[in-house]
Protein backbone atom coordinates (compact mmCIF):
# COMPACT_ATOMS: atom_id res chain seq x y z
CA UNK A 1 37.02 -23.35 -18.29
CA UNK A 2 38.34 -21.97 -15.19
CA UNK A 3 39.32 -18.59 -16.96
CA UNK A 4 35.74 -18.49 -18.61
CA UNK A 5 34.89 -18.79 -14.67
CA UNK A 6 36.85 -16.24 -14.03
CA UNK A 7 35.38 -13.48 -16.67
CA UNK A 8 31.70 -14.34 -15.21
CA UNK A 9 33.23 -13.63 -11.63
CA UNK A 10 34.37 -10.48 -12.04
CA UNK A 11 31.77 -9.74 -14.67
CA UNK A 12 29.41 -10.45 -11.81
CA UNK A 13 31.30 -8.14 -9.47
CA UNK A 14 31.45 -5.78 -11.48
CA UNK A 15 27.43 -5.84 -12.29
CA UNK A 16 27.09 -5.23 -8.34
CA UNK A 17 29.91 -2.68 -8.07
CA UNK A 18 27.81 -0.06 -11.19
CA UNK A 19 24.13 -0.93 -9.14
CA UNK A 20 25.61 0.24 -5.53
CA UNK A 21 23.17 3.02 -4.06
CA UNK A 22 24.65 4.22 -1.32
CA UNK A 23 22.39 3.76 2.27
CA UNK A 24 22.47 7.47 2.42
CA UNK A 25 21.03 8.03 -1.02
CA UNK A 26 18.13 5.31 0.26
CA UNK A 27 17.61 7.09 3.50
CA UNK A 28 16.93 9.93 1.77
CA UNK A 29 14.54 8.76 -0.37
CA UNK A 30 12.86 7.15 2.25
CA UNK A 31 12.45 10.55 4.11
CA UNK A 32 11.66 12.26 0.92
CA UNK A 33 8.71 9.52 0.24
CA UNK A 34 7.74 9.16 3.92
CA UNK A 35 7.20 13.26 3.14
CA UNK A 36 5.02 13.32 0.17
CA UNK A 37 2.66 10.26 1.49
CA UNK A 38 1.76 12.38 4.40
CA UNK A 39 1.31 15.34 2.02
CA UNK A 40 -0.97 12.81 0.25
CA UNK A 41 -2.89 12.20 3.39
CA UNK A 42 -3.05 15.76 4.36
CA UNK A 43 -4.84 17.06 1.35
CA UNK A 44 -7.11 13.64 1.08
CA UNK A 45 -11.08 14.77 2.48
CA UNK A 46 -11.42 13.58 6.17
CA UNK A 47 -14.16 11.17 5.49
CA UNK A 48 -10.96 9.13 3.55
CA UNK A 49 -9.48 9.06 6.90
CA UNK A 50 -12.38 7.92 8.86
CA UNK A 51 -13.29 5.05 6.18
CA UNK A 52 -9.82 3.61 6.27
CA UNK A 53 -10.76 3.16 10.30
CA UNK A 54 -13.66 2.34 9.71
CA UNK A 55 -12.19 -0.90 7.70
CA UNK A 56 -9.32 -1.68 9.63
CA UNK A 57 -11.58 -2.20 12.49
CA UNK A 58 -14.23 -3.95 10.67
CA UNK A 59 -10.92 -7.09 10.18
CA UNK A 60 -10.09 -6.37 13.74
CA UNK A 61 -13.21 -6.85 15.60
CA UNK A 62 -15.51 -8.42 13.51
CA UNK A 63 -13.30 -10.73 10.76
CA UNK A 64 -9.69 -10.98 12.68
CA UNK A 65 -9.60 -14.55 10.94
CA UNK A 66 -8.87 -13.22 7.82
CA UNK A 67 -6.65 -10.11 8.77
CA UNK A 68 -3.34 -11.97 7.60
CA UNK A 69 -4.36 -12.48 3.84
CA UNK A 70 -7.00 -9.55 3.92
CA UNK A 71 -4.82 -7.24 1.80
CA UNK A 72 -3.99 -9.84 -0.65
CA UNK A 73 -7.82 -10.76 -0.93
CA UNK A 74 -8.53 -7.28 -1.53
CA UNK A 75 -5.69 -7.03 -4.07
CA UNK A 76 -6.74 -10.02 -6.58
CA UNK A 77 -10.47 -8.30 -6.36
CA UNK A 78 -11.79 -11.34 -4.70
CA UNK A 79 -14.56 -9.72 -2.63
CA UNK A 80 -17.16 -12.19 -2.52
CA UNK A 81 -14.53 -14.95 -1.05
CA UNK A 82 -13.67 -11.95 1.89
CA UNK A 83 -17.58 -11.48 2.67
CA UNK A 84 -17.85 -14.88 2.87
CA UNK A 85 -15.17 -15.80 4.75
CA UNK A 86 -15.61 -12.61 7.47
CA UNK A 87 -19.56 -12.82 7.70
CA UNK A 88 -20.06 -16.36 6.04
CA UNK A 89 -22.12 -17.47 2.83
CA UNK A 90 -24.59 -14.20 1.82
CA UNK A 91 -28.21 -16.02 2.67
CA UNK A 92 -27.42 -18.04 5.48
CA UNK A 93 -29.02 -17.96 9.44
CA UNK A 94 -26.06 -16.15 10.63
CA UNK A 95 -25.28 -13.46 7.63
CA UNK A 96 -27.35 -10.73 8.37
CA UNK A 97 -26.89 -10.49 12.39
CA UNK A 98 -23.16 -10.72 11.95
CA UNK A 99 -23.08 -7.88 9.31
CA UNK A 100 -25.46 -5.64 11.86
CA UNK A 101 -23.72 -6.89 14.95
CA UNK A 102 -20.36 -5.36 13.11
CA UNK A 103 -20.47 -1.77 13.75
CA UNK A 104 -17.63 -0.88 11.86
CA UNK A 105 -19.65 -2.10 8.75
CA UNK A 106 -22.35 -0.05 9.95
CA UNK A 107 -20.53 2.73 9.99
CA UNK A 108 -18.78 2.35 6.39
CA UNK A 109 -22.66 2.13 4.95
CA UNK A 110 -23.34 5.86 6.05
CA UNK A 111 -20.58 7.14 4.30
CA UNK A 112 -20.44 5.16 0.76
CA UNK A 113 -23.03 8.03 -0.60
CA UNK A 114 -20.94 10.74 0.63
CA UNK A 115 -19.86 13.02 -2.56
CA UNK A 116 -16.10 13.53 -1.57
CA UNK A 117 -15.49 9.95 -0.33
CA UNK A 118 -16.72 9.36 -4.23
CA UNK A 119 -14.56 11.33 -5.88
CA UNK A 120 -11.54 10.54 -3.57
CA UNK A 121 -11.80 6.89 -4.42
CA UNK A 122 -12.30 7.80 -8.30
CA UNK A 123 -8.73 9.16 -7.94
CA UNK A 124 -7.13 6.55 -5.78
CA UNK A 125 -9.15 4.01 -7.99
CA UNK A 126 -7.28 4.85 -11.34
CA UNK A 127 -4.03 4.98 -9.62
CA UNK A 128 -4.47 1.82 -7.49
CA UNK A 129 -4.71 0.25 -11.32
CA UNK A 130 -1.15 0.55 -11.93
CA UNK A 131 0.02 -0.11 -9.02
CA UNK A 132 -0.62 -3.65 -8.45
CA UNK A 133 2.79 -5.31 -9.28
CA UNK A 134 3.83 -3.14 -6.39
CA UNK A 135 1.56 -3.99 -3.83
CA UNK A 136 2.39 -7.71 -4.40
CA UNK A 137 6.05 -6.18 -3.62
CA UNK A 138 5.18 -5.11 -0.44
CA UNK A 139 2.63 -7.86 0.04
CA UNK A 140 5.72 -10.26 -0.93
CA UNK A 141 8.22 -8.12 1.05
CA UNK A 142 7.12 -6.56 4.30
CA UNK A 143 5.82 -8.32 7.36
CA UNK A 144 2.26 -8.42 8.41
CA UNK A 145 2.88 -6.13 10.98
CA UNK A 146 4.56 -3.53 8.58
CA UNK A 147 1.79 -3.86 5.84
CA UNK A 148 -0.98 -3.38 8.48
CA UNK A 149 0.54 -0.26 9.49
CA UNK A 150 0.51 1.06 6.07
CA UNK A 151 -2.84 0.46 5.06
CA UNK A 152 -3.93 1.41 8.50
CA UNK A 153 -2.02 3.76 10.21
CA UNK A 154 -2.64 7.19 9.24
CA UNK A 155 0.36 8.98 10.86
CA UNK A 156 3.82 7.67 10.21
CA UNK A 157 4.67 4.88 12.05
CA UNK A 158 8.41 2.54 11.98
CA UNK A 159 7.05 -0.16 10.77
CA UNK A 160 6.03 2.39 7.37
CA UNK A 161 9.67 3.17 7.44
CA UNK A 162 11.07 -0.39 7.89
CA UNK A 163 8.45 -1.37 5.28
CA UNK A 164 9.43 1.67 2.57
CA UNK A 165 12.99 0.92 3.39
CA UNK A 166 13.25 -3.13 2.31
CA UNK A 167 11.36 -1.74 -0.89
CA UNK A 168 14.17 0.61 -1.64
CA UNK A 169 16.75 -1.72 -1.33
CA UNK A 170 15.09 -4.20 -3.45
CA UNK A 171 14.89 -1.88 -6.16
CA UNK A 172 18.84 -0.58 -5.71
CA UNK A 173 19.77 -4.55 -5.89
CA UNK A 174 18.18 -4.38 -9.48
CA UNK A 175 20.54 -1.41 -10.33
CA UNK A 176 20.96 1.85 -10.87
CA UNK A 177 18.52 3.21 -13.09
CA UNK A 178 15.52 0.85 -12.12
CA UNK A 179 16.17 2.21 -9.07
CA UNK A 180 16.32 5.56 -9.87
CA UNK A 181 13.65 5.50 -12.22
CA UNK A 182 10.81 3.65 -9.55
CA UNK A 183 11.80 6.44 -6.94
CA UNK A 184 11.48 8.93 -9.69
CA UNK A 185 8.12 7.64 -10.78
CA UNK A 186 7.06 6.96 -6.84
CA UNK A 187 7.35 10.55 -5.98
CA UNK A 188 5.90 11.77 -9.12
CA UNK A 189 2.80 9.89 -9.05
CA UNK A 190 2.34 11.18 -5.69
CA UNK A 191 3.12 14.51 -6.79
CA UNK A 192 -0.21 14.04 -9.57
CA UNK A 193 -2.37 12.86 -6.67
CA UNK A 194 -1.81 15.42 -4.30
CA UNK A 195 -2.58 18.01 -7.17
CA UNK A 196 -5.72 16.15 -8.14
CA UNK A 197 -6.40 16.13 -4.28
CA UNK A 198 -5.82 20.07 -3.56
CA UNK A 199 -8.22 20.82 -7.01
CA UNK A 200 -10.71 18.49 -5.58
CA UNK A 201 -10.66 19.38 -2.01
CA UNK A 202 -8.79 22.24 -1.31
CA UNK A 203 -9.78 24.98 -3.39
């Protein structure tokens, strides 16, 4: 029994000696991702940019009750529990003056017909499919403050770091090649947005 003990021991060992990325191989590829989202960014239409403030200040100032779980809300596609729980049940006395006393809201409603936000989220829509088993990573993962500043911030900010960092070495604890085949896929699937970006909007 105790050699049996043994084997699993330094079978284990082992196991973490063959999945060790080095921190300089994971800073990199935190630079190198940190690069290509902002390239993302850069070629996405400016009304993308002012919609994404437009939200973020729509949970701050008029729903900051629900801006803890408002990503995960979003996530599981749960939108009538969010309007209800920002502006309260659709048909009651106080719906309709909180939704026009929110003018953030007001705001987003002048842009929804606006032919590039409509293709942009067309793009980010398809990709934002396959993507949900990592966002309930991050969700998971990263603080509050961290995931705030992601889906918020438009410039790079330390808590996107800290965030993209703890993702990283999550994946390099699962070993070598699931780690070198998310970053792989990461920066690729970036790579295919960008392109669909700068045919869409950059021509």
């Amino acid at each position: 029994m105790q050699s049996f003990l043994i084997v699993v021991i330094i079978s284990g060992g082992l196991g973490l000696i063959s999945a060790s990325i080095p921190a300089s191989t994971i800073d990199s590829d935190s630079i190198d991702i940190s690069n290509i989202s902002q390239d993302f960014k850069k070629f996405s239409p400016a009304v993308a940019r002012r919609l994404t403030e437009a939200t973020c200040q729509m949970i701050s100032q008029c729903c900051p009750q629900i801006q803890s779980n408002f990503l995960s809300m979003t996530l599981s596609g749960d939108t009538k529990e969010l309007t209800n729980q920002c502006f309260g049940e659709k048909g009651s006395s106080t719906f309709l003056s909180k939704i026009l006393s929110c003018s953030p809201l007001v705001r987003m409603t002048t842009m929804v017909t606006n032919p590039q936000l409509i293709k942009y989220m067309s793009i980010i829509t398809k990709k934002s499919a396959q993507d949900k088993e990592d966002m309930k990573l991050i969700l998971h993962t990263c603080s509050q403050e961290e995931i705030l500043s992601i889906a918020c911030d438009w410039n790079p900010s330390d808590q996107q770091n800290r965030c993209q960092r703890k993702i990283l070495q999550i994946w390099a604890e699962q070993g070598d090649k699931i780690y070198t085949d998310k970053v792989q896929q990461t920066k690729e699937e970036y790579d295919k947005l960008i392109d669909e970006l700068k045919k869409e909007f950059n021509n």
